[in-house]
Protein backbone atom coordinates (compact mmCIF):
# COMPACT_ATOMS: atom_id res chain seq x y z
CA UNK A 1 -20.88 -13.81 -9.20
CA UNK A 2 -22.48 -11.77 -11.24
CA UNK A 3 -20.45 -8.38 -13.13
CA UNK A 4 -23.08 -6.02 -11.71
CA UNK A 5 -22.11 -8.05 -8.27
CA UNK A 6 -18.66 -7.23 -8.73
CA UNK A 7 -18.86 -3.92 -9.42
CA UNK A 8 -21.46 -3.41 -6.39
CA UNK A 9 -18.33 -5.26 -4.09
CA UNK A 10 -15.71 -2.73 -5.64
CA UNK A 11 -17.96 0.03 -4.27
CA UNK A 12 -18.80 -1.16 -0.95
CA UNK A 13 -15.24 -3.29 -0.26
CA UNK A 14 -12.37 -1.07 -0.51
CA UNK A 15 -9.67 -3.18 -1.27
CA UNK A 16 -11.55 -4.80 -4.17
CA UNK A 17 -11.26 -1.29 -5.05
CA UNK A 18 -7.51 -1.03 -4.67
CA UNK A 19 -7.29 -4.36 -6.93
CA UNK A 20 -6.19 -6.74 -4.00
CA UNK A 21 -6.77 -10.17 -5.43
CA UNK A 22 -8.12 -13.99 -3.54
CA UNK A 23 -4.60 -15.83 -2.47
CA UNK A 24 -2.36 -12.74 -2.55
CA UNK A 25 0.05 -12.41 0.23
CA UNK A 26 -0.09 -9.00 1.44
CA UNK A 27 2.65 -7.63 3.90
CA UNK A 28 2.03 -4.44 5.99
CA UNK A 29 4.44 -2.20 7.44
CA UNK A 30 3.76 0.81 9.90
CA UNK A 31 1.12 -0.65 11.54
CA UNK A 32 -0.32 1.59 14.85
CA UNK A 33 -3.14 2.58 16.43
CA UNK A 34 -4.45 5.04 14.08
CA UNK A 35 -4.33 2.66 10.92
CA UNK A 36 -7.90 1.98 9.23
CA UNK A 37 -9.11 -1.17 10.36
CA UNK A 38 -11.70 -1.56 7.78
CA UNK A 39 -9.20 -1.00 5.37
CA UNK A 40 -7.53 -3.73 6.85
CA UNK A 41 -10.20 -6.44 6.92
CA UNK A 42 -11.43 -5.43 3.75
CA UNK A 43 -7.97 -6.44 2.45
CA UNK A 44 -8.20 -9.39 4.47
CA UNK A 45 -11.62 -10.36 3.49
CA UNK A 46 -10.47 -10.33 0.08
CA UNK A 47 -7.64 -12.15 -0.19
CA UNK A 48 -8.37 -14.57 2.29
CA UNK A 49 -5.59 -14.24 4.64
CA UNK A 50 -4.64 -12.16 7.61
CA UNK A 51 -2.48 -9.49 6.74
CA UNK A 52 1.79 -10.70 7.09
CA UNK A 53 4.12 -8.59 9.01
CA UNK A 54 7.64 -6.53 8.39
CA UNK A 55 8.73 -9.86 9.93
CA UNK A 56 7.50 -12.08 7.06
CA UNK A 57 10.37 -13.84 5.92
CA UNK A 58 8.86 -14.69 1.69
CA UNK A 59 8.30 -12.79 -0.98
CA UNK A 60 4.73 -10.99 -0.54
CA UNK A 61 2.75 -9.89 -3.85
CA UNK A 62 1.90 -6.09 -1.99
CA UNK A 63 2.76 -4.08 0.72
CA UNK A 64 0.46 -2.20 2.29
CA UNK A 65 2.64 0.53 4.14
CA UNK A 66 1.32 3.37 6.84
CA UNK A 67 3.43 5.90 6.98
CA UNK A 68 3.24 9.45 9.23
CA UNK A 69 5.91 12.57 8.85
CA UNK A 70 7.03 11.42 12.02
CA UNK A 71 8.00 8.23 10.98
CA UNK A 72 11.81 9.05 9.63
CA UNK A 73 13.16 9.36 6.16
CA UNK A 74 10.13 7.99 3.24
CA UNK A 75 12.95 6.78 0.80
CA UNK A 76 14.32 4.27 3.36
CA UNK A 77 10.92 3.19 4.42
CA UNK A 78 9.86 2.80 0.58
CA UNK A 79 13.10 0.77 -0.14
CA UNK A 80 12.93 -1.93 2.43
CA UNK A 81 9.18 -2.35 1.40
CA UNK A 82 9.92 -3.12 -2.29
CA UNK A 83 12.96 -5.79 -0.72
CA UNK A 84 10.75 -8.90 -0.41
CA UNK A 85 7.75 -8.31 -3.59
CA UNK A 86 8.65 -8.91 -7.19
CA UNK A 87 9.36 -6.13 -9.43
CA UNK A 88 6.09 -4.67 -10.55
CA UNK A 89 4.10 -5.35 -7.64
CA UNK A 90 2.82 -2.57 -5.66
CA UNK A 91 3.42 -1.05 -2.58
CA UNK A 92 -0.09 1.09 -1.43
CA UNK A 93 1.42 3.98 0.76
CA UNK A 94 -0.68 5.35 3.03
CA UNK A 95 -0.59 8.61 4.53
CA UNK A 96 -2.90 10.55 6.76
CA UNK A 97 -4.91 13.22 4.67
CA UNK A 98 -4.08 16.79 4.66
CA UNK A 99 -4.77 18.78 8.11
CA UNK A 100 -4.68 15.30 9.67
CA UNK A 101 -1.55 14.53 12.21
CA UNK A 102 1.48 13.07 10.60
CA UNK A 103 0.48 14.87 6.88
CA UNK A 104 3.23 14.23 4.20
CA UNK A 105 3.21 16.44 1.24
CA UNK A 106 2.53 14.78 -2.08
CA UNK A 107 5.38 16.66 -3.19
CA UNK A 108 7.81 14.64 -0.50
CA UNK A 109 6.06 11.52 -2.12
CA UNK A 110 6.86 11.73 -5.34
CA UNK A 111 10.59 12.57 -4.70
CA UNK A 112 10.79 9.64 -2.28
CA UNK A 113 9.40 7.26 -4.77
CA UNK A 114 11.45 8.39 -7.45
CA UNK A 115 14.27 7.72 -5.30
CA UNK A 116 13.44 4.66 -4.22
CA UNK A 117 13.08 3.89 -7.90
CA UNK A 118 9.41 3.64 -7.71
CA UNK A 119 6.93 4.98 -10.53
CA UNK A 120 3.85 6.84 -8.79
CA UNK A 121 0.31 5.35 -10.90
CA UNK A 122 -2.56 6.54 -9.14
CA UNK A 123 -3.73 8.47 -5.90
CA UNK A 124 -7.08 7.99 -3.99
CA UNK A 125 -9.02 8.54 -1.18
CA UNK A 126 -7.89 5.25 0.93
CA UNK A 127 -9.94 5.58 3.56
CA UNK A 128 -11.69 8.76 6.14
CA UNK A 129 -8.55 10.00 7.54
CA UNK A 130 -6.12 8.63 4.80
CA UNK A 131 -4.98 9.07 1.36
CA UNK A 132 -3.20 6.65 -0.70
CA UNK A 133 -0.58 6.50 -3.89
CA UNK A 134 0.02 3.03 -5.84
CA UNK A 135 3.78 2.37 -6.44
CA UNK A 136 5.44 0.10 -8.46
CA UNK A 137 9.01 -0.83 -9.37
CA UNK A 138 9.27 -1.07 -12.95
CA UNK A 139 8.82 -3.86 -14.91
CA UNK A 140 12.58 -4.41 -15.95
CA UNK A 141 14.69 -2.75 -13.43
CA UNK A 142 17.76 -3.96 -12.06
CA UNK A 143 16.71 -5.74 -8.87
CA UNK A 144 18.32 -3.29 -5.77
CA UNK A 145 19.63 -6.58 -3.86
């Protein structure tokens, strides 16, 4: 494939966009009826594989993880989705855009992440109704289990 063919695929193929990768292992958590589904088969198209649950027992190389206001406390949520990736791997959080049901304030991100000892790198339009932010856990850090 061409470079001009690549970058036509990262405009029309969001999760070539979001940097997902051929033979990645990608585990999703929060999954409901309001989730993007092209989002989701774009990811799928592009690595290859169907999307793995919050039962997947292995170590996954990204989570993908919906998550709503109503959904309970963001720190908990963002630790058990860094407990099965390697450190510096990211978790793509997903949360429905502002005016939309189930809104979280960016400002209840970043205070979640940080205390789930998660660095905040980027946020972007993820898909119509929903906004991501790329976490990581640093490169480094004391492993939490």
């Amino acid at each position: 494939m061409s470079a001009t063919a690549d970058h036509a695929e990262e405009r029309t193929n969001p999760a070539a966009r979001l940097g997902f990768q051929p033979g990645q292992v990608v585990q999703e958590i929060g999954y409901d009826d309001d989730v993007d589904q092209e989002l989701r088969e774009s990811i799928e198209e592009i690595t290859g594989a169907e999307l793995v649950d919050e039962d997947y027992g292995d170590v996954a190389d990204a989570v993908v993880l919906w998550f709503r206001d109503e959904d309970g406390d963001l720190t908990d949520a963002l630790v058990d989705a860094t407990t099965m990736i390697d450190e510096g791997a990211p978790v793509w959080l997903l949360t429905p855009k502002t005016g939309r049901e189930g809104y979280v304030e960016p400002s209840d991100i970043g205070e979640a992440s940080q205390t789930a000892g998660l660095s905040q790198t980027k946020s972007f339009n993820a898909a119509k109704d929903w906004t991501g932010s790329r976490l990581v856990t640093p490169k480094g850090s004391p492993n939490k289990r």
